[in-house]
N, C-alpha and C. Protein backbone atom coordinates (compact mmCIF):
# COMPACT_ATOMS: atom_id res chain seq x y z
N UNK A 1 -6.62 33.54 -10.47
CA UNK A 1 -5.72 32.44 -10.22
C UNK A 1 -6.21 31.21 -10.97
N UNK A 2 -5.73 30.66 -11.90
CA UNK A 2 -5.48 29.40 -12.33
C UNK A 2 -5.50 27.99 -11.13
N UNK A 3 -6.01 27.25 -11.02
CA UNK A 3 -6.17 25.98 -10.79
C UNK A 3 -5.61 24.59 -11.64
N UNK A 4 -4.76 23.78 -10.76
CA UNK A 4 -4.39 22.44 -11.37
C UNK A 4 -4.14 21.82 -10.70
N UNK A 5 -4.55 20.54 -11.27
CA UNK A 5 -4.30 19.01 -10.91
C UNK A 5 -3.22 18.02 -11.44
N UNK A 6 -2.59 16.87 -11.04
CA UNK A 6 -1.40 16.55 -11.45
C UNK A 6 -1.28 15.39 -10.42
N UNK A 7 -1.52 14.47 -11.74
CA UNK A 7 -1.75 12.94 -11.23
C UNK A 7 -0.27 12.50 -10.67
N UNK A 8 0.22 12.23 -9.50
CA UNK A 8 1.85 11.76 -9.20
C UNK A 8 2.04 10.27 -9.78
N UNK A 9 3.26 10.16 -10.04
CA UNK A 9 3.82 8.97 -10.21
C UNK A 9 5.14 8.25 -9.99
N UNK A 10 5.34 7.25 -9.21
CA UNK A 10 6.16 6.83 -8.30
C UNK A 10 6.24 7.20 -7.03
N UNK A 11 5.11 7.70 -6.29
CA UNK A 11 5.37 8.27 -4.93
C UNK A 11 4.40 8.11 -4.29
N UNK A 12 4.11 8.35 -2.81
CA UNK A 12 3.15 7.61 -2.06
C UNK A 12 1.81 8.70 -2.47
N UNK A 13 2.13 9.92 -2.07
CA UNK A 13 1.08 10.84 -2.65
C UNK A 13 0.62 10.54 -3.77
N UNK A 14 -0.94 10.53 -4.42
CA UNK A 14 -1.29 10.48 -5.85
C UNK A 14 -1.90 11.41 -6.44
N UNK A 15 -1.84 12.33 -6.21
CA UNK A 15 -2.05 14.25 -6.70
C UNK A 15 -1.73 14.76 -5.73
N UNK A 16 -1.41 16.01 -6.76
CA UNK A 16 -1.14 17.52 -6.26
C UNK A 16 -2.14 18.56 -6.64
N UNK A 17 -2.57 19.41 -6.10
CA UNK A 17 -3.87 20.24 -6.66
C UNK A 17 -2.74 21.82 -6.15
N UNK A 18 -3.16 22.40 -7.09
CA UNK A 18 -2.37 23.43 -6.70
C UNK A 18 -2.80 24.77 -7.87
N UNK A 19 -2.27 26.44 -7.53
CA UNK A 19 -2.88 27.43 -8.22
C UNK A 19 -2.13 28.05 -8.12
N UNK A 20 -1.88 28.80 -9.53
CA UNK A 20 -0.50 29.72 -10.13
C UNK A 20 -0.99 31.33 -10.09
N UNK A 21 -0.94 31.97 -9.74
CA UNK A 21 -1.71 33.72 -9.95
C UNK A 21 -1.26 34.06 -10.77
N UNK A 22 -1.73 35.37 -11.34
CA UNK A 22 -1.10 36.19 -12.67
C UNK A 22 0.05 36.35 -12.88
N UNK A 23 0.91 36.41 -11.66
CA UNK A 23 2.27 36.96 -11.59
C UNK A 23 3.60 35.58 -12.00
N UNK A 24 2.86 34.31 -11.77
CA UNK A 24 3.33 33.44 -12.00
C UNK A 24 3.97 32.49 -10.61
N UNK A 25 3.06 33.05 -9.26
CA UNK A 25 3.77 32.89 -8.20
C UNK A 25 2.67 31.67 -7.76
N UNK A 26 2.81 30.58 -6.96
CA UNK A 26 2.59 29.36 -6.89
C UNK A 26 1.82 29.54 -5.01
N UNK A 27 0.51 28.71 -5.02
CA UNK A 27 -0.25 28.76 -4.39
C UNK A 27 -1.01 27.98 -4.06
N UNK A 28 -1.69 27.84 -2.46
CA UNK A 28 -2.11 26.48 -2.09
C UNK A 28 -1.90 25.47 -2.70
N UNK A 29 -0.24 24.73 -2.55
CA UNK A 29 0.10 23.38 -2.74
C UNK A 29 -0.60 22.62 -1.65
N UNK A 30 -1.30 21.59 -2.08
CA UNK A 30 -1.78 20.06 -1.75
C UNK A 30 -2.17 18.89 -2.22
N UNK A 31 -1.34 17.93 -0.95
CA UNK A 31 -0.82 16.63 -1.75
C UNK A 31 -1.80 16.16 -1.36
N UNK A 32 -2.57 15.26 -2.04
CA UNK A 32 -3.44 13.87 -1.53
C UNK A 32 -2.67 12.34 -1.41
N UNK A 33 -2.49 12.24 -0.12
CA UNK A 33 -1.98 11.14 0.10
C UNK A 33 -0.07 11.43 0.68
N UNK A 34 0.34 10.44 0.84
CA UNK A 34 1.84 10.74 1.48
C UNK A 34 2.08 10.98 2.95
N UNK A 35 3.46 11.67 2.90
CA UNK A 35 3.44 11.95 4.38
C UNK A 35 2.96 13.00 4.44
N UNK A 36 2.02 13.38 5.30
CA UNK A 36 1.16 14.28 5.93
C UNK A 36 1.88 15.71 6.31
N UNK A 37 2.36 15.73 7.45
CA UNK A 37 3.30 16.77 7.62
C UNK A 37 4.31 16.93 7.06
N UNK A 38 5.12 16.11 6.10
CA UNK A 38 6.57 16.78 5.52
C UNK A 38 5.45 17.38 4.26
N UNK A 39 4.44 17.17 3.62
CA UNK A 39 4.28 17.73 2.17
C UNK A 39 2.98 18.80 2.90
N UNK A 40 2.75 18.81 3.62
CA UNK A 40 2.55 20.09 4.27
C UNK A 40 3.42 21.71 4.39
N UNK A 41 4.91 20.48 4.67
CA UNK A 41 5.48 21.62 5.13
C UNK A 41 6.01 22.37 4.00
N UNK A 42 6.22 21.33 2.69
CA UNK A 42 6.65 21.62 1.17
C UNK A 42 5.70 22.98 1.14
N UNK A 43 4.39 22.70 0.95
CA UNK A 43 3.33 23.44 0.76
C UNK A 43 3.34 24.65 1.30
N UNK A 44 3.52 24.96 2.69
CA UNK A 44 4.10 26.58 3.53
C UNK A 44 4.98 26.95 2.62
N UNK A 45 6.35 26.30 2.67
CA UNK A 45 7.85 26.80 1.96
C UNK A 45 7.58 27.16 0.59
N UNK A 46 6.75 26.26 -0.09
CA UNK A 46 6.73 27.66 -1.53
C UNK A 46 5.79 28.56 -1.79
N UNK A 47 4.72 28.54 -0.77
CA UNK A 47 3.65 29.70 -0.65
C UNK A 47 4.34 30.76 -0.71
N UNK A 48 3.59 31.50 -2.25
CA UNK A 48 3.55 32.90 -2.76
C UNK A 48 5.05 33.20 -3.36
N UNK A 49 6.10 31.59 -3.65
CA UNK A 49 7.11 31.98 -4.26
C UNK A 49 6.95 32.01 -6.07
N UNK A 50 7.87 32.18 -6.79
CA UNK A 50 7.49 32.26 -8.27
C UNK A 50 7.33 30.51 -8.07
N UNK A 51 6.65 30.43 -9.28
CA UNK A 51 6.75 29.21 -9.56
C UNK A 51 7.79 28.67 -10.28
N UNK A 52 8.28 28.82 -11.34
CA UNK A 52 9.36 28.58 -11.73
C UNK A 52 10.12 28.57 -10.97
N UNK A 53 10.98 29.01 -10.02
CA UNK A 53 11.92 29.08 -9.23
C UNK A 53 11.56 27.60 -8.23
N UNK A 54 10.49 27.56 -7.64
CA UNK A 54 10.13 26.29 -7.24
C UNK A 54 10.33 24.98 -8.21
N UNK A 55 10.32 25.24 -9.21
CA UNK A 55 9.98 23.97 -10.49
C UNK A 55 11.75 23.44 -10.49
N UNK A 56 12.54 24.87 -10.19
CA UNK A 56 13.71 24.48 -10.57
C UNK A 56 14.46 24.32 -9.39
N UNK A 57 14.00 24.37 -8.26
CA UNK A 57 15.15 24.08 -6.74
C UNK A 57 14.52 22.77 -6.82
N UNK A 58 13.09 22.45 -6.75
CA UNK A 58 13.07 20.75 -6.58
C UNK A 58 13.15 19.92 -7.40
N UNK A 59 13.29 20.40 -8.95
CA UNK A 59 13.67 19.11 -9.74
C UNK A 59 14.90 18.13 -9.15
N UNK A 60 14.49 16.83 -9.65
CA UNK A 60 15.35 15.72 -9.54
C UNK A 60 15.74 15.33 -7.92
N UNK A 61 15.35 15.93 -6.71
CA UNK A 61 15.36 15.61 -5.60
C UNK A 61 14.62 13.74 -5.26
N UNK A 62 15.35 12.92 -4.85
CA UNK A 62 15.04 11.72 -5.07
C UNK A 62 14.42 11.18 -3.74
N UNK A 63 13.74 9.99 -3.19
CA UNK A 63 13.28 9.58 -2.46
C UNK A 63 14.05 8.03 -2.17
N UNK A 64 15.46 8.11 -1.21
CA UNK A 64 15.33 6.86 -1.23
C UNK A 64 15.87 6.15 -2.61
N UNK A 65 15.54 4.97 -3.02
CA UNK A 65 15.85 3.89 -3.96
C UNK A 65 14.76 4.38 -5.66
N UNK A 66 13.83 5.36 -5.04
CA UNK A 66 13.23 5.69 -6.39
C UNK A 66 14.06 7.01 -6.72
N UNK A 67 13.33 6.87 -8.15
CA UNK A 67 13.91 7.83 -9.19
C UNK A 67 13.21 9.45 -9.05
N UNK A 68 12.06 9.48 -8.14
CA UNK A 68 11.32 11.25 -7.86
C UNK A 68 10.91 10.96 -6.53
N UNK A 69 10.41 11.98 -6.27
CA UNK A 69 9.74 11.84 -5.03
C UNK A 69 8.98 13.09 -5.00
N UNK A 70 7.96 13.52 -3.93
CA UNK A 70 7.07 14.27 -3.66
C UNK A 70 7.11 15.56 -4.56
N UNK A 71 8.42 15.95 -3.50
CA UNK A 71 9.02 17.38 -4.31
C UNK A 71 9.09 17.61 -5.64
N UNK A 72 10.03 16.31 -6.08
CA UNK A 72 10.05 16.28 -7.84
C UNK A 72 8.99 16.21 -8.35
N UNK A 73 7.97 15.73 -7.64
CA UNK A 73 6.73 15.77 -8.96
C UNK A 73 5.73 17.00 -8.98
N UNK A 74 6.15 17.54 -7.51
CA UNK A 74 5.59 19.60 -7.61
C UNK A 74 6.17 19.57 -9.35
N UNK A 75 7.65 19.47 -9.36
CA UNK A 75 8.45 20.32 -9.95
C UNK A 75 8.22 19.74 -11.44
N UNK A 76 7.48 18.74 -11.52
CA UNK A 76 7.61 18.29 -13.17
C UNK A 76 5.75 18.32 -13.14
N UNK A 77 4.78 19.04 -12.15
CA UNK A 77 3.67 19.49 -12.45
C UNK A 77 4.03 20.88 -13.07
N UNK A 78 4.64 21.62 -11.79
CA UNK A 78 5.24 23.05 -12.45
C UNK A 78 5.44 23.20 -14.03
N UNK A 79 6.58 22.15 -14.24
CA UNK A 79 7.42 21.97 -15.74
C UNK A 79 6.32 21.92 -16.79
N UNK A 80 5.17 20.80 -16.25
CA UNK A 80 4.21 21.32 -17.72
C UNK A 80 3.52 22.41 -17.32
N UNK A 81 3.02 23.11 -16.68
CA UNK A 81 2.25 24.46 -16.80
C UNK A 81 2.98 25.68 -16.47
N UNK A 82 4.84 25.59 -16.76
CA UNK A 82 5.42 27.24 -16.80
C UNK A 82 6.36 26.86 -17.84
N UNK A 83 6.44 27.85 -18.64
CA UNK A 83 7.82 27.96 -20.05
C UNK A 83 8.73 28.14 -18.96
């Protein structure tokens, strides 16, 4: 399994640490910082799904008056480390 980090921007969380397996399926998501239990619960819900498929249900999901939020920035960590 692959390991990565992924500095956030615009959102209360300020990384994501997270690990892709061979198959391309997405593993122990965690946020540092944010809300506690909702990016927890992000973290259950895509355990052991593809990653890509994750990259592409949460793109562009917004927070409020900003332009990303939690979810979106899984999905634009995803975006640089899956074709």
């Amino acid at each position: 399994m692959k390991q990565y980090t992924y500095q956030t921007h615009g959102t209360c969380s300020v990384q994501i640490d997270f690990q892709i397996d061979d198959e391309g399926r997405l593993h122990n998501v965690q946020y540092l910082g944010g809300c506690d239990g909702n990016l927890q619960g992000i973290g259950r819900l895509v355990e052991g799904l593809p990653a890509t498929e994750v990259r592409d249900r949460l793109a562009g999901i917004r927070c409020g008056f900003k332009d990303t939020s939690c979810p979106d920035q899984l999905a634009r960590a995803l975006a640089e480390v899956t074709a």
